[in-house]
C-alpha atoms as a PDB file:
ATOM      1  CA  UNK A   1      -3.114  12.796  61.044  1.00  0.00           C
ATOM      2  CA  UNK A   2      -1.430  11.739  57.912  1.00  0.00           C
ATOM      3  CA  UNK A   3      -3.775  14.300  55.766  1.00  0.00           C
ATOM      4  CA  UNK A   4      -2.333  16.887  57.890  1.00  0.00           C
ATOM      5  CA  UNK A   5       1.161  15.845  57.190  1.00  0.00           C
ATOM      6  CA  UNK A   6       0.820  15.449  53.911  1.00  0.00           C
ATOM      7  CA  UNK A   7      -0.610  19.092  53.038  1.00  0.00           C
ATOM      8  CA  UNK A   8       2.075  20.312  54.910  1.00  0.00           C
ATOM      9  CA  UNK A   9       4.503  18.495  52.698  1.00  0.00           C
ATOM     10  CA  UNK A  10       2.247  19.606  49.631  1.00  0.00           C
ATOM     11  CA  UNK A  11       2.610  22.786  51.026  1.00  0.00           C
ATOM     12  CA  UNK A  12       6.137  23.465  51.049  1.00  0.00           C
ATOM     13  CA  UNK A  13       7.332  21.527  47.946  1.00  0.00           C
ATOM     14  CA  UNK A  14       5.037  24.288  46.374  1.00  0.00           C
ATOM     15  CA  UNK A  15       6.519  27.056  48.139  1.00  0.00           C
ATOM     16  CA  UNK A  16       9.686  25.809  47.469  1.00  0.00           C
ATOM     17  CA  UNK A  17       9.460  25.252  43.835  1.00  0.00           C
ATOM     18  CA  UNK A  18       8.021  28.533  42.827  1.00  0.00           C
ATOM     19  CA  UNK A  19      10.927  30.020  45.056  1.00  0.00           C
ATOM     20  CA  UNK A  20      13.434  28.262  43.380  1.00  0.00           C
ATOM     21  CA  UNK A  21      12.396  29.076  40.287  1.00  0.00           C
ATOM     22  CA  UNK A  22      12.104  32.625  41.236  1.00  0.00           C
ATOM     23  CA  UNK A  23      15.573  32.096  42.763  1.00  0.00           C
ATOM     24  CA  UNK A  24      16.962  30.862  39.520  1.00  0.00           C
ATOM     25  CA  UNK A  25      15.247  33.373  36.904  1.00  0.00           C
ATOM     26  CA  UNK A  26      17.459  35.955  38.890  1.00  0.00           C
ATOM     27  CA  UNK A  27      20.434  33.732  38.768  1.00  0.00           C
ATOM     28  CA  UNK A  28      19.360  33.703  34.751  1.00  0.00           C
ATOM     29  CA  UNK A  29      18.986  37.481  34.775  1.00  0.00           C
ATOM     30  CA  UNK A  30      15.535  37.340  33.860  1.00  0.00           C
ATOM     31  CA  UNK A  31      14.502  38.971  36.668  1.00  0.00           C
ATOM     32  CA  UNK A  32      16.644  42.253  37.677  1.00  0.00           C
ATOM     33  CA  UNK A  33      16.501  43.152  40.616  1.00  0.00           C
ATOM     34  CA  UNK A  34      14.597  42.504  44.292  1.00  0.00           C
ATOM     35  CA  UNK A  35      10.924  43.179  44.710  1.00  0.00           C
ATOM     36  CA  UNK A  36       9.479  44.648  47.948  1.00  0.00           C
ATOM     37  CA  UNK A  37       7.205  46.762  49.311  1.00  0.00           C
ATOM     38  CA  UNK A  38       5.818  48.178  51.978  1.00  0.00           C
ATOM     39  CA  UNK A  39       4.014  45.744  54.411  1.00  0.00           C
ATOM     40  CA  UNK A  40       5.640  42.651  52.710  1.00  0.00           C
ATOM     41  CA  UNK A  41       6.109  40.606  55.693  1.00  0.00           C
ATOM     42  CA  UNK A  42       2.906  41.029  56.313  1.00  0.00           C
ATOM     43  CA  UNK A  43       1.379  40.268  53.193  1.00  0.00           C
ATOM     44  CA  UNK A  44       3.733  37.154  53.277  1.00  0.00           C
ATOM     45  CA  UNK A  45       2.072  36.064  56.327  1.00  0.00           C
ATOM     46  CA  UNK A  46      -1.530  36.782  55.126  1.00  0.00           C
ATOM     47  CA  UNK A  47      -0.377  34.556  52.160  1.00  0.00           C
ATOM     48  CA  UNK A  48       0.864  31.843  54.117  1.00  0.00           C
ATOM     49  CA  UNK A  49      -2.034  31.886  56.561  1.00  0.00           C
ATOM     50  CA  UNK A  50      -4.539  31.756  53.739  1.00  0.00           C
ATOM     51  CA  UNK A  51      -2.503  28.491  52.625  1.00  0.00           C
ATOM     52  CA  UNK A  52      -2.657  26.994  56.278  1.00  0.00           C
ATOM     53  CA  UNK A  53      -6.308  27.906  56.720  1.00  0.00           C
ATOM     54  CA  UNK A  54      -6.884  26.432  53.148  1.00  0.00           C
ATOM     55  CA  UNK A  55      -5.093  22.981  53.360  1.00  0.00           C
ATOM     56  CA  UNK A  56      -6.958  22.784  56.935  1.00  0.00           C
ATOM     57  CA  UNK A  57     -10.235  23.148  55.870  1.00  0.00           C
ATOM     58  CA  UNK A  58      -9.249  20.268  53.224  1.00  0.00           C
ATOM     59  CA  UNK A  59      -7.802  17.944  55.321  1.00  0.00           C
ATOM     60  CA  UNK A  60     -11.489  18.328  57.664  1.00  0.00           C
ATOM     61  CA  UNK A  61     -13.512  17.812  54.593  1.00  0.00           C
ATOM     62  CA  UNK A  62     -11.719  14.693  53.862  1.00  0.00           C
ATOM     63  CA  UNK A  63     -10.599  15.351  50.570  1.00  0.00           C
ATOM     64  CA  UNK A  64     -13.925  16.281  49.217  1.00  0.00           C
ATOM     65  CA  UNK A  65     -13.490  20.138  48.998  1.00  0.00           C
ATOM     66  CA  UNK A  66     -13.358  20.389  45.567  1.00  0.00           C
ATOM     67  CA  UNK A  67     -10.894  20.895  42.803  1.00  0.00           C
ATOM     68  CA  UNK A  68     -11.476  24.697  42.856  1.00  0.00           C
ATOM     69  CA  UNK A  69     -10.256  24.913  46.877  1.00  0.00           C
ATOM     70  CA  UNK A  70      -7.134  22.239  46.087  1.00  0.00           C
ATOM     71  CA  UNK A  71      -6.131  24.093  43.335  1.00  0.00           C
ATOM     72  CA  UNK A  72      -6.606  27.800  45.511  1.00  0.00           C
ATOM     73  CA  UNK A  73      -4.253  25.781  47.851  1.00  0.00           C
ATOM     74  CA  UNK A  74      -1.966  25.545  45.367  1.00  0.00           C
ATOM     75  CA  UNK A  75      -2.262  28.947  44.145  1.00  0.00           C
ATOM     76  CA  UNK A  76      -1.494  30.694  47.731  1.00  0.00           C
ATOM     77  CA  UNK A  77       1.652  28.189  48.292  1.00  0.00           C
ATOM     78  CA  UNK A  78       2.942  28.866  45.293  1.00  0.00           C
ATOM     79  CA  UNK A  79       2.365  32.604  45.837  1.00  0.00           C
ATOM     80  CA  UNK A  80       3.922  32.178  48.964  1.00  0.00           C
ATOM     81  CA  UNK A  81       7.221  31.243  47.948  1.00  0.00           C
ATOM     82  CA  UNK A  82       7.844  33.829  45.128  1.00  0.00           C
ATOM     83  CA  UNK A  83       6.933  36.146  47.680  1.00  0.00           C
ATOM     84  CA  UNK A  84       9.377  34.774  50.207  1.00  0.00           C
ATOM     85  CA  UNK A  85      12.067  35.064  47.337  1.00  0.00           C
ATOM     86  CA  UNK A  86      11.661  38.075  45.410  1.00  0.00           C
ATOM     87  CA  UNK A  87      13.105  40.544  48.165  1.00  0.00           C
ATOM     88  CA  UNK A  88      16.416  38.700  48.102  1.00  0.00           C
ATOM     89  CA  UNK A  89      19.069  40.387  46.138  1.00  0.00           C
ATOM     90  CA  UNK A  90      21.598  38.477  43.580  1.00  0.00           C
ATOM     91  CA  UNK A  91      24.301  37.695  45.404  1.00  0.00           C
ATOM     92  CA  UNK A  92      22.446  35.865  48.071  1.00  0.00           C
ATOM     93  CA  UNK A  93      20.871  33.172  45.402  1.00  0.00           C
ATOM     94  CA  UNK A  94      22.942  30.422  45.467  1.00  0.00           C
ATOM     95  CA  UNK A  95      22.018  29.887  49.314  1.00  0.00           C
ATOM     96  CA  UNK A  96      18.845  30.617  48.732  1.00  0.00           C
ATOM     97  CA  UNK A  97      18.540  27.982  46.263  1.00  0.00           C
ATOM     98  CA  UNK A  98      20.361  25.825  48.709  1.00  0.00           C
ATOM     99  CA  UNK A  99      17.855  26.690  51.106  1.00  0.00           C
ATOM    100  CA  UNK A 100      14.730  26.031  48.844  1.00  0.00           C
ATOM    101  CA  UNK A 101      16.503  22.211  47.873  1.00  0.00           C
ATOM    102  CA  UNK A 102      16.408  21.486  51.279  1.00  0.00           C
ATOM    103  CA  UNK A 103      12.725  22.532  52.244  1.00  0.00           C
ATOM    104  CA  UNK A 104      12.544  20.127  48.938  1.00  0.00           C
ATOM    105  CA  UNK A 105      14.345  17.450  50.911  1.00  0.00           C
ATOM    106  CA  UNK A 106      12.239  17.388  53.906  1.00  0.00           C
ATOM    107  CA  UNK A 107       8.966  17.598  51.986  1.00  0.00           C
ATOM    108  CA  UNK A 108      10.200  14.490  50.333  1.00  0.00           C
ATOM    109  CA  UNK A 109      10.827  12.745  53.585  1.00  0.00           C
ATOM    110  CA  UNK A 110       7.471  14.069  54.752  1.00  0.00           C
ATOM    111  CA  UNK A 111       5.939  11.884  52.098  1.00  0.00           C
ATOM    112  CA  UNK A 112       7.828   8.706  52.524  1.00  0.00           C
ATOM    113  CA  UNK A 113       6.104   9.241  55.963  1.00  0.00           C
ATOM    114  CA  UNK A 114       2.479   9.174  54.812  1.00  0.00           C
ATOM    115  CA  UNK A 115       3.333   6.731  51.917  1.00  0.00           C
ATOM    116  CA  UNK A 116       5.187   4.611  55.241  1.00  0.00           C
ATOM    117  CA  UNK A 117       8.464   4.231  52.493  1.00  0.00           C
ATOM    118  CA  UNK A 118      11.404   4.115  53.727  1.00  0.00           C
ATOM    119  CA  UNK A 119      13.327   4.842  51.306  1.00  0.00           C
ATOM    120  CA  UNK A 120      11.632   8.314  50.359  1.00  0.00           C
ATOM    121  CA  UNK A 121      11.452   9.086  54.075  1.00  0.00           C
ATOM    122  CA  UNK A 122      15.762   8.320  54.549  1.00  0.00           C
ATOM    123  CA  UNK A 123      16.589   9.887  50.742  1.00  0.00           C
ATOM    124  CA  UNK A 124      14.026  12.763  51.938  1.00  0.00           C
ATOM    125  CA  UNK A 125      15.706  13.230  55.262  1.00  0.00           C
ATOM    126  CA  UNK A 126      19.304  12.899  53.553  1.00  0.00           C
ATOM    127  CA  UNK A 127      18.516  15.606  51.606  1.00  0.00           C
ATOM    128  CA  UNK A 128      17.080  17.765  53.371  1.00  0.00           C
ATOM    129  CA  UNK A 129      19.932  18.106  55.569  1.00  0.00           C
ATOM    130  CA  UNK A 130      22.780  17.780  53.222  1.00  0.00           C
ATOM    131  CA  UNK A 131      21.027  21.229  51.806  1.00  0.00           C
ATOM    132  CA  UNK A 132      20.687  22.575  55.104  1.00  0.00           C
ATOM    133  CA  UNK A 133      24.373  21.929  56.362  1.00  0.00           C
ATOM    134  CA  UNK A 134      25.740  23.258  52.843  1.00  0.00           C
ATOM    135  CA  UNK A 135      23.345  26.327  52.961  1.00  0.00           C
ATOM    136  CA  UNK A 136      24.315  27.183  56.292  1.00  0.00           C
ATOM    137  CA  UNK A 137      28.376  26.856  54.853  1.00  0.00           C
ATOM    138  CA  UNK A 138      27.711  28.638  51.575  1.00  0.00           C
ATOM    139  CA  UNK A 139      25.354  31.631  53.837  1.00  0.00           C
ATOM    140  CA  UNK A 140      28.653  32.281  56.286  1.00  0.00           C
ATOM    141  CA  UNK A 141      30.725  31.954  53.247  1.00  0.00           C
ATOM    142  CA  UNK A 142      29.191  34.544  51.698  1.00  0.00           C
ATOM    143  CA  UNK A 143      28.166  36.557  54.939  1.00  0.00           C
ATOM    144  CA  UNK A 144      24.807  36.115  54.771  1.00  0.00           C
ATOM    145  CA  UNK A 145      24.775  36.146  58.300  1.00  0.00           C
ATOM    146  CA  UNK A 146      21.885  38.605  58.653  1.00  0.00           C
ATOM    147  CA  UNK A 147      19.105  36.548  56.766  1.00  0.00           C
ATOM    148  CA  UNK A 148      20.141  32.916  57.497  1.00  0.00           C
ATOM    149  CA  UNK A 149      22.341  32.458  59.535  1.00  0.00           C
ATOM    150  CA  UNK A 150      21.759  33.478  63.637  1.00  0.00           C
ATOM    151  CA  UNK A 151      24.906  35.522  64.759  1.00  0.00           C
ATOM    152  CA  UNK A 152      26.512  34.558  67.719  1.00  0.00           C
ATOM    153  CA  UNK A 153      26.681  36.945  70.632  1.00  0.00           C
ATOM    154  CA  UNK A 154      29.968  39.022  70.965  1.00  0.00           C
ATOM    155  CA  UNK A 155      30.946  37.167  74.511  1.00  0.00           C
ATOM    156  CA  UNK A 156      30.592  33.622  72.446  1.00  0.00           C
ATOM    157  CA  UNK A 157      34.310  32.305  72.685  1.00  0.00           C
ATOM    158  CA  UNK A 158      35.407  30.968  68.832  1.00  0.00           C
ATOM    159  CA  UNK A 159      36.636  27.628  68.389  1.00  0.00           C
ATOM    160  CA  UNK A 160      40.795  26.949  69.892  1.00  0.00           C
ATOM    161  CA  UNK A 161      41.613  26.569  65.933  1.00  0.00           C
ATOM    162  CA  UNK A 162      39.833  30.062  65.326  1.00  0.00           C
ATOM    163  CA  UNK A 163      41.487  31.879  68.444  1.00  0.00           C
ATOM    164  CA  UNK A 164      43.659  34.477  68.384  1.00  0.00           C
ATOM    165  CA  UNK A 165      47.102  33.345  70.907  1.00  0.00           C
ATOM    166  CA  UNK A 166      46.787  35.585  73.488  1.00  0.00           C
ATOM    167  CA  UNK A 167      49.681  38.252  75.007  1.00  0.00           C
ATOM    168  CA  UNK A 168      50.762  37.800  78.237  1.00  0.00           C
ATOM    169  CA  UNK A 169      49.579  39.968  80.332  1.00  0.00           C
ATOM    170  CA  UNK A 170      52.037  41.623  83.341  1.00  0.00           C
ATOM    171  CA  UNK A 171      51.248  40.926  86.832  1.00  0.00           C
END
C-alpha cells in the first residue's frame, strides 16, 4: 500500500515540476505563446494513463522493474505536466503556478506518509493547502473562473456583505 502511495506522490511532484517550469519559462518569456492541438485532452489522458499503468506495474514488481521502466515513469509524468501547462495562456500563470506549488505541497505530505514523518506529512499538508486557498483567491481575482474555479449557479444567493439592498416592492 505504501508503494502505491508513494508513486503517486512521485508522480505528481513530477508533473508538477515540469509544469511549473513550463509555467515559469512563459512568465520569463521564453516561451510565447500557448501550445495546443487538436485531440490534446486526449493525448493528455493517454499520457497520464501510460504514467498510471507504468508506476502500477512497478509497484507489482516490487521495485525490481528496472531502471529503464522507472526512468519511462519519469519520462511520461514529466510529459504529463508540460502538457497540462502549455495550453494556458500568460495571464493565467501566476495561478497556475499557485496551482502546481500546491500539487507540490500535497506530494510532500504524501511522503511524510510513507516515510511515517510527521513533520513532512503537517509541512506537506500546510502547503498544499495554503497554495490551494491562495490559488483559488488569485484564479477569482483574476477571473479565471472558467479553468479553476467551478462557477456557481445563477439562483446561488451571494454572501449578505456581497448583496445588493433590495427596493421595496409595492403591495
Amino acid at each position: 500500500m505504501e508503494f502505491y502511495v508513494l508513486m503517486l506522490a512521485n508522480l505528481i511532484g513530477a508533473a508538477s515540476l515540469a509544469g511549473w517550469l513550463v509555467a515559469w519559462a512563459k512568465l520569463d518569456g521564453r516561451i510565447k505563446k500557448p501550445w495546443r492541438f487538436r485531440g490534446q485532452r486526449f493525448h493528455n489522458a493517454l499520457v497520464l494513463l501510460a504514467a498510471l499503468v507504468i508506476g502500477s506495474y512497478i509497484v507489482v514488481a516490487d521495485g525490481d522493474a528496472g531502471l529503464g521502466l522507472i526512468g519511462l515513469f519519469f519520462v511520461a509524468a514529466l510529459a504529463f505536466g508540460a502538457l497540462m501547462t502549455l495550453p494556458i495562456g500568460g495571464t493565467d500563470m501566476p495561478a497556475v503556478i499557485s496551482l502546481h506549488n500546491a500539487f507540490i505541497g500535497l506530494a510532500a505530505g504524501l511522503e511524510g506518509f510513507v516515510l511515517q514523518s510527521p513533520a513532512i506529512m503537517i509541512a506537506g499538508v500546510v502547503l498544499g493547502s495554503a497554495g490551494t486557498l491562495l490559488t483559488l483567491r488569485m484564479a477569482r481575482t483574476v477571473s479565471v473562473t472558467a479553468v479553476i474555479v467551478p462557477k456557481q449557479p445563477r439562483h446561488a444567493r451571494r454572501p449578505a456583505l456581497l448583496r445588493r439592498p433590495r427596493r421595496e416592492q409595492p403591495v
